[in-house]
Protein backbone atom coordinates (compact mmCIF):
# COMPACT_ATOMS: atom_id res chain seq x y z
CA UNK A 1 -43.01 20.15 144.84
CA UNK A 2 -39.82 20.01 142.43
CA UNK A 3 -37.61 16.93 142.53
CA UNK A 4 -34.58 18.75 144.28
CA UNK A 5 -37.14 20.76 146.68
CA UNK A 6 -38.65 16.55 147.63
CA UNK A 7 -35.45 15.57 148.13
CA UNK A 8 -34.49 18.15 150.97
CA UNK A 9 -37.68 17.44 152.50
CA UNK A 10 -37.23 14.04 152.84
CA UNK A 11 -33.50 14.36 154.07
CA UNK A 12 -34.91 16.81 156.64
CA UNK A 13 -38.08 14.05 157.78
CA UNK A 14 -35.47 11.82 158.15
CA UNK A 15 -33.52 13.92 160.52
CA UNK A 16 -36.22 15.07 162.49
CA UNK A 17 -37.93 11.55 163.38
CA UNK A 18 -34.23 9.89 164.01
CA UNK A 19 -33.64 12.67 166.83
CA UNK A 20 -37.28 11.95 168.56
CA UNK A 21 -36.58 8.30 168.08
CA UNK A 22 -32.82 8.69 169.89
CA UNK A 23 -34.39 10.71 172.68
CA UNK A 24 -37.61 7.87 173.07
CA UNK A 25 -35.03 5.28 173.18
CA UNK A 26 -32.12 6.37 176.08
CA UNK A 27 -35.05 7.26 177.70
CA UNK A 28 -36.28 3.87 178.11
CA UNK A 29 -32.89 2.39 177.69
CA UNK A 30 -31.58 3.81 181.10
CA UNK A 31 -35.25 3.24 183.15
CA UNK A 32 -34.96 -0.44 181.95
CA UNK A 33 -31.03 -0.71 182.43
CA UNK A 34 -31.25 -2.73 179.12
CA UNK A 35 -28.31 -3.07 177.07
CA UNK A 36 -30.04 -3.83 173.62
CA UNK A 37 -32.36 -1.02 173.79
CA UNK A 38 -30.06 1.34 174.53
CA UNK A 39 -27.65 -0.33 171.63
CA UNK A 40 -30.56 0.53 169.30
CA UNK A 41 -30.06 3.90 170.73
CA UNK A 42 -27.02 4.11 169.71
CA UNK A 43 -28.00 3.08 166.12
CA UNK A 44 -30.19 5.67 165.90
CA UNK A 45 -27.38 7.98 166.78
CA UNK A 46 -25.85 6.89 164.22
CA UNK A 47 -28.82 7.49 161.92
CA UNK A 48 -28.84 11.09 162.77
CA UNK A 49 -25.05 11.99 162.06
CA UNK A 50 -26.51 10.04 158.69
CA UNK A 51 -29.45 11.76 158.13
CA UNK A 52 -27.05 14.88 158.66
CA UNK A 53 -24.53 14.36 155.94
CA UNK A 54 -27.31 13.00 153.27
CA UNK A 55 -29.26 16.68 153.87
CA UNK A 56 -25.81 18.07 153.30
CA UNK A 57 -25.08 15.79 150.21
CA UNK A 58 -28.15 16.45 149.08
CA UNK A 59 -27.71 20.11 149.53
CA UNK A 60 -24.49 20.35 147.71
CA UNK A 61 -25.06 17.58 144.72
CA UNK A 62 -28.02 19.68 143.72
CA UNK A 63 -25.61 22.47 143.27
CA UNK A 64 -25.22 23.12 139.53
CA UNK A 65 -20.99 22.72 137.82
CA UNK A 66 -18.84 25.42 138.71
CA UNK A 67 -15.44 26.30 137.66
CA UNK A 68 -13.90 24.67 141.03
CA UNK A 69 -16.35 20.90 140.25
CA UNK A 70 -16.64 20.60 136.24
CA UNK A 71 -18.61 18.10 136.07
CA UNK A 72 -21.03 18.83 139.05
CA UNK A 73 -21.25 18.03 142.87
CA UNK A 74 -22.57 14.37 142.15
CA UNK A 75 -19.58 12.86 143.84
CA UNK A 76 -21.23 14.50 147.26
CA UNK A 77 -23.59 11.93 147.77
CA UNK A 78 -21.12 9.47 147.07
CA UNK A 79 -19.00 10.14 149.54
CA UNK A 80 -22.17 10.94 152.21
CA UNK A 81 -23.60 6.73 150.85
CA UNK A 82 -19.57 5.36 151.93
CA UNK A 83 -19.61 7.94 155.31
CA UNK A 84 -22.97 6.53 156.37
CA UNK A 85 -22.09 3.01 155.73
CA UNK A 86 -18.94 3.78 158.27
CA UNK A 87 -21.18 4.33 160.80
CA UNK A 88 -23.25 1.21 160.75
CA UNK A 89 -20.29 -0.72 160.60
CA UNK A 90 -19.14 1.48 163.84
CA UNK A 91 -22.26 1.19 165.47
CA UNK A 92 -22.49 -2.73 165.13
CA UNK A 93 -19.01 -2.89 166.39
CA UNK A 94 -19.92 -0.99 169.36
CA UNK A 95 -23.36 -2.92 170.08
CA UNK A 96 -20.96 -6.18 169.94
CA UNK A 97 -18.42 -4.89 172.43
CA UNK A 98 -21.31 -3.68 174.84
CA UNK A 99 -22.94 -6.76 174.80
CA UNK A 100 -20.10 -9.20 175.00
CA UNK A 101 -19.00 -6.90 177.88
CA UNK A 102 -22.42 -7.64 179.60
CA UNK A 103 -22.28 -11.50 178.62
CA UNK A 104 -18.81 -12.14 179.78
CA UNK A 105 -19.20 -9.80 183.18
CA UNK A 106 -22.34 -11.87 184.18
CA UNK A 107 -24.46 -7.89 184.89
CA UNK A 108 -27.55 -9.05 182.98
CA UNK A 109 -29.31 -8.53 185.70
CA UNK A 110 -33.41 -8.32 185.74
CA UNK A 111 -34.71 -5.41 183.24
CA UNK A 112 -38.34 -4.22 183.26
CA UNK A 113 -39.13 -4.21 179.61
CA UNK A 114 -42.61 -3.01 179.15
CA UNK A 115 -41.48 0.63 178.29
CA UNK A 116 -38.94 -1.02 176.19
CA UNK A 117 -41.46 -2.86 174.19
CA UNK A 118 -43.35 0.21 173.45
CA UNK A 119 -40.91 2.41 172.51
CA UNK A 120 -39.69 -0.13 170.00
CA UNK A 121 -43.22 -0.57 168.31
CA UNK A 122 -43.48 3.06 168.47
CA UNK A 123 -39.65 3.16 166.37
CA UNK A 124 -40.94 0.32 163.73
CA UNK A 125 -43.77 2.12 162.98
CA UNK A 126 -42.11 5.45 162.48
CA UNK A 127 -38.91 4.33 160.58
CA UNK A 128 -41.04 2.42 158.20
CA UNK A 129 -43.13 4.96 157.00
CA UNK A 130 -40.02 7.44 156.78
CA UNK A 131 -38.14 4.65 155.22
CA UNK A 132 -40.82 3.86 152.65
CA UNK A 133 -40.67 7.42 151.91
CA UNK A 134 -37.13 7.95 151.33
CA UNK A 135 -36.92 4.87 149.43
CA UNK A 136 -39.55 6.19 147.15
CA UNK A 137 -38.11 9.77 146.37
CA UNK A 138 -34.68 8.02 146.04
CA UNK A 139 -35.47 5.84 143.19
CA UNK A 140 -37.80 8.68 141.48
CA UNK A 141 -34.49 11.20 141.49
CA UNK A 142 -31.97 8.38 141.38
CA UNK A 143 -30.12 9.75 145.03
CA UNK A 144 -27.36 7.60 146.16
CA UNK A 145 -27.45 9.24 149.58
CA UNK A 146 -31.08 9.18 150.18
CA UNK A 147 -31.03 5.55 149.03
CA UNK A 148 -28.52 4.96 151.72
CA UNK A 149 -30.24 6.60 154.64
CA UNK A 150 -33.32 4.71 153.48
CA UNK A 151 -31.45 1.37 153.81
CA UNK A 152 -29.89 3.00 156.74
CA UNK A 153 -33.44 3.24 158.64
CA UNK A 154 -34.51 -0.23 157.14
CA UNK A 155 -31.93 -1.45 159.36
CA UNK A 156 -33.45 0.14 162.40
CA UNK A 157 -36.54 -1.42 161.54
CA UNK A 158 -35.39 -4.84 161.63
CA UNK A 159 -32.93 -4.34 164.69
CA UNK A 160 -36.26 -2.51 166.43
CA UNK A 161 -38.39 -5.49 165.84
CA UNK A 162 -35.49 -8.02 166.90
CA UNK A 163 -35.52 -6.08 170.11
CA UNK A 164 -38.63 -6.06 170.98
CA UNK A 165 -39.92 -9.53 170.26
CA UNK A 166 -36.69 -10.00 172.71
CA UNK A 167 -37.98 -7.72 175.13
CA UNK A 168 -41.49 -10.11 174.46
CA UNK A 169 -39.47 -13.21 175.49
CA UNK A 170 -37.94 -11.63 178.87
CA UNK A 171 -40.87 -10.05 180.49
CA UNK A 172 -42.49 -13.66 179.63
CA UNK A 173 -39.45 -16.20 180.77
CA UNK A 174 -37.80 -13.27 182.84
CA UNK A 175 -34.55 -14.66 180.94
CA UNK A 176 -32.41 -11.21 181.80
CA UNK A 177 -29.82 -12.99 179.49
CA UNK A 178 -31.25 -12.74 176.32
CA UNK A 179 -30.54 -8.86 176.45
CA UNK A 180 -27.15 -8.73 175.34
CA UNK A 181 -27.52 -11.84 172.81
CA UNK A 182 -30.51 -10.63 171.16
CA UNK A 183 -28.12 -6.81 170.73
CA UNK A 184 -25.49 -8.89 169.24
CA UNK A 185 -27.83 -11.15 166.89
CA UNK A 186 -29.04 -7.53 165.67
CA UNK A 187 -25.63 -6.03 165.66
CA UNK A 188 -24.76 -8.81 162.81
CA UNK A 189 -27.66 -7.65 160.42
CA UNK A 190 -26.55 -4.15 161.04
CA UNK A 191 -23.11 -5.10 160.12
CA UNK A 192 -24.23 -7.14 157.22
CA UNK A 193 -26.21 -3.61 155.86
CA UNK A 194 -23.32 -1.35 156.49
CA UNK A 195 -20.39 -3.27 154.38
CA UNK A 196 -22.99 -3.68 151.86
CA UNK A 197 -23.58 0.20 151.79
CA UNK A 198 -20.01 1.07 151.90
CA UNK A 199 -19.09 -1.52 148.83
CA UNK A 200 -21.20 0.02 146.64
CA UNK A 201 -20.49 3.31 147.06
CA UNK A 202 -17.01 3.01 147.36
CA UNK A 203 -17.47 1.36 143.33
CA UNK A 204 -19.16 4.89 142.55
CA UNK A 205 -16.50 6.96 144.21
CA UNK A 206 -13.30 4.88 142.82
CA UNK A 207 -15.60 5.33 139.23
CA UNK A 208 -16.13 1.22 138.78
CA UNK A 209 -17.97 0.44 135.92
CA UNK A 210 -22.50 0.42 136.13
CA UNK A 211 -24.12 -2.53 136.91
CA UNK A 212 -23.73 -5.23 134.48
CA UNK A 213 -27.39 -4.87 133.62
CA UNK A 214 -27.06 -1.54 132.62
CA UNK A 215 -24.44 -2.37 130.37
CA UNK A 216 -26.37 -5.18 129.07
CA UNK A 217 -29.43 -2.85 128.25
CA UNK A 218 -27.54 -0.59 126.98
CA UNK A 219 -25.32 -3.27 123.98
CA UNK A 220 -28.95 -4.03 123.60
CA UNK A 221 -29.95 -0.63 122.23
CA UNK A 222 -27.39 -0.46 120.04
CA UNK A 223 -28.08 -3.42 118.36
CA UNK A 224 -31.52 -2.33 117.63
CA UNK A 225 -30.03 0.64 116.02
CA UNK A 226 -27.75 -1.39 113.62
CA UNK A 227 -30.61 -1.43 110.30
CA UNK A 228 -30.18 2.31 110.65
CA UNK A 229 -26.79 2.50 110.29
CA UNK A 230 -24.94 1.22 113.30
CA UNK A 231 -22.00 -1.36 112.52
CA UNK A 232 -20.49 -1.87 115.74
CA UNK A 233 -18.98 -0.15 118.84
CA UNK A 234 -16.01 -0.23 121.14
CA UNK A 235 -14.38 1.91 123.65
CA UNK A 236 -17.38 1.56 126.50
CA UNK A 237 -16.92 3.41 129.40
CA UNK A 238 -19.54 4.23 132.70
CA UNK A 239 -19.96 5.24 135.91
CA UNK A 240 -21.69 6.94 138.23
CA UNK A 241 -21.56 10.28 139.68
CA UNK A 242 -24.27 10.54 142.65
CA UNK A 243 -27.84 10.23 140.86
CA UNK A 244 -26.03 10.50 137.09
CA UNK A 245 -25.00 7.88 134.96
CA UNK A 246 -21.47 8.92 132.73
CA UNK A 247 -21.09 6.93 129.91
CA UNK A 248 -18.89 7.04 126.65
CA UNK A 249 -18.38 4.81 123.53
CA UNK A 250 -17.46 4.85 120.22
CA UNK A 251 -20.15 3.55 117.50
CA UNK A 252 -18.59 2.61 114.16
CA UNK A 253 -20.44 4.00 110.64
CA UNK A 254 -20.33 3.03 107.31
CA UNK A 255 -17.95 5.75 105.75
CA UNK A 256 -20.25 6.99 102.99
CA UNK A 257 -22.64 7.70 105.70
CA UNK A 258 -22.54 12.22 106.10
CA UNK A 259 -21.75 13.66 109.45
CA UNK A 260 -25.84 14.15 109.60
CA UNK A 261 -27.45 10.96 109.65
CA UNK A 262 -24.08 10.05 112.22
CA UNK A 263 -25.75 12.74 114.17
CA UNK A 264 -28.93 11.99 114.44
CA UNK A 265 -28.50 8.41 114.98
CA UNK A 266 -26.38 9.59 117.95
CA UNK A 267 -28.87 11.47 119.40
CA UNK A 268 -31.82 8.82 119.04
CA UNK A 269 -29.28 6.86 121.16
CA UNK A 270 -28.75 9.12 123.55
CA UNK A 271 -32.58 9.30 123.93
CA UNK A 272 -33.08 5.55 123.92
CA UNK A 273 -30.46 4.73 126.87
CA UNK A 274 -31.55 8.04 129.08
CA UNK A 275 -35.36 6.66 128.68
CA UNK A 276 -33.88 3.30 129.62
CA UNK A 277 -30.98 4.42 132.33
CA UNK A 278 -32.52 7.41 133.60
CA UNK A 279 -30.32 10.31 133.91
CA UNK A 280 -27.66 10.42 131.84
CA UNK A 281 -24.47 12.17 130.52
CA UNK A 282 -23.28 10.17 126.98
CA UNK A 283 -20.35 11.12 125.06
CA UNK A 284 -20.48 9.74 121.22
CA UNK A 285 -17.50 9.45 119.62
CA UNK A 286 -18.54 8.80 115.88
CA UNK A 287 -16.51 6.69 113.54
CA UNK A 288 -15.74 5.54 110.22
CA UNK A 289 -15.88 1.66 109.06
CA UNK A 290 -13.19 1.06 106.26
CA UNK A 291 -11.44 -1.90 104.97
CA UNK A 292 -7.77 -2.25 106.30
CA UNK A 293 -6.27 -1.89 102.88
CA UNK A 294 -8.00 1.22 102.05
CA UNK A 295 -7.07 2.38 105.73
CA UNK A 296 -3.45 1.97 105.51
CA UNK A 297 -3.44 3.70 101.73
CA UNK A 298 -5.01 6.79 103.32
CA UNK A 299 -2.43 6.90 106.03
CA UNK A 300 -4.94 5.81 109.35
């Protein structure tokens, strides 16, 4: 299986167990009349209109550049990463609202949580092997969106377990009123994973700068390449466009060195920091070292 052809599998897993999971959960979110399990049912609603837009990010970004997108569809998955992290955030909100509503009205009334508790093992279980998955194919092609979903359903895993060690505690103290605090103690992680999504994928879309480790690694490369000819460089520029890395610079020569040897040292480069980086797109601008005074007598 190709890279792009693993990647639309997993984006279609992922949408396939998140609509089971929804169904499994109203299910036993309206026979228990509890409000946290059916606030994890609404998280998992939100999963799906995820899992949705990363097959469709993943559909288009694959796309090769056309006359309409120069420099490729990358910006797709962008946008799906920043979407999906809108809908955590909306989905915590909500959670909150329902459960304060429940708190403050005094309707935590008794649940029967034994279906509860099994339908939340059932969704750990599930969204961590589909999780482990995505994360996997993400980091092997480098997908922003697949990354996100991953994260997305990492989230349900945590909010699932919270739930149902809850659900644990009432059907042993028959405390109805840890319901709606144990949805809003969830809610918060959920919250916590959705600005966190959005940040850095807003950074990608508004083309901030890569990681400072990846600009450290790569001012490290060059400086192994200064005994071959390499004086110094300025002029760095990155970012990231979905699963590829943009970067330009300018890498100062000695000015006897020929256009050849400029070249080649170029290209090693560009080898070095894609082996490094991953998948890259580098634009060398090569350029003559001279001393002022000669500069300014030939007219630069």
């Amino acid at each position: 299986m190709d890279l792009t052809t693993e990647k639309k599998f997993a984006a279609a897993l992922s949408i396939t167990s998140n609509i089971v999971i929804i169904i499994l959960k109203f299910i036993a979110g309206i026979i228990t009349g509890s409000i946290s399990i059916i606030s994890e049912a609404i998280h998992s609603l939100s999963d799906v209109l995820a899992s949705v837009l990363t097959f469709f990010a993943v559909m288009r970004s694959s796309e090769p550049a056309d006359k309409a997108h120069p420099f490729g569809h990358g910006k797709y998955e962008d946008m799906s990463g920043f979407i999906e992290g809108g809908l955590i955030i909306f989905a915590a909100f909500y959670i909150i609202f329902e459960a304060c509503k429940k708190l403050l009205g005094g309707t935590a009334a008794e649940i029967d949580s034994t279906i509860g508790i099994y339908v939340m093992l059932a969704s750990v279980a599930a969204n961590f092997l589909v999780s482990s998955y995505l994360f996997y194919v993400a980091q092997k092609s480098d997908s922003v969106s697949l990354y996100a979903d991953a994260q997305h359903l990492r989230t349900d895993i945590y909010s699932s377990f919270g739930v149902m060690l809850g659900l644990l505690l009432i059907n042993l103290t028959g405390m109805a009123v840890l319901d709606p605090v144990i949805a809003i103690v969830m809610a918060l992680f959920i919250l916590k994973a959705g600005f966190s999504i959005s940040k850095s994928t807003l950074n990608n879309l508004l083309d901030g700068a890569l990681p400072q480790e990846d600009l450290n690694k790569i001012c490290n490369i060059i400086e192994d390449f200064k005994p071959r000819g390499v004086i110094d460089y300025k002029n760095l520029k990155t970012r990231k466009v979905g699963a590829e890395k943009d970067i330009e610079l300018t890498l100062i020569f000695p000015e006897d060195m020929t256009i050849l040897d400029c070249h080649k040292v170029c290209d090693e480069i560009e080898e070095a920091v894609e082996k490094d980086l991953g998948k890259t797109d580098i634009l060398i601008h090569p350029e003559p070292y001279c001393q002022r005074e000669k500069c300014l007598q030939r007219g630069n």
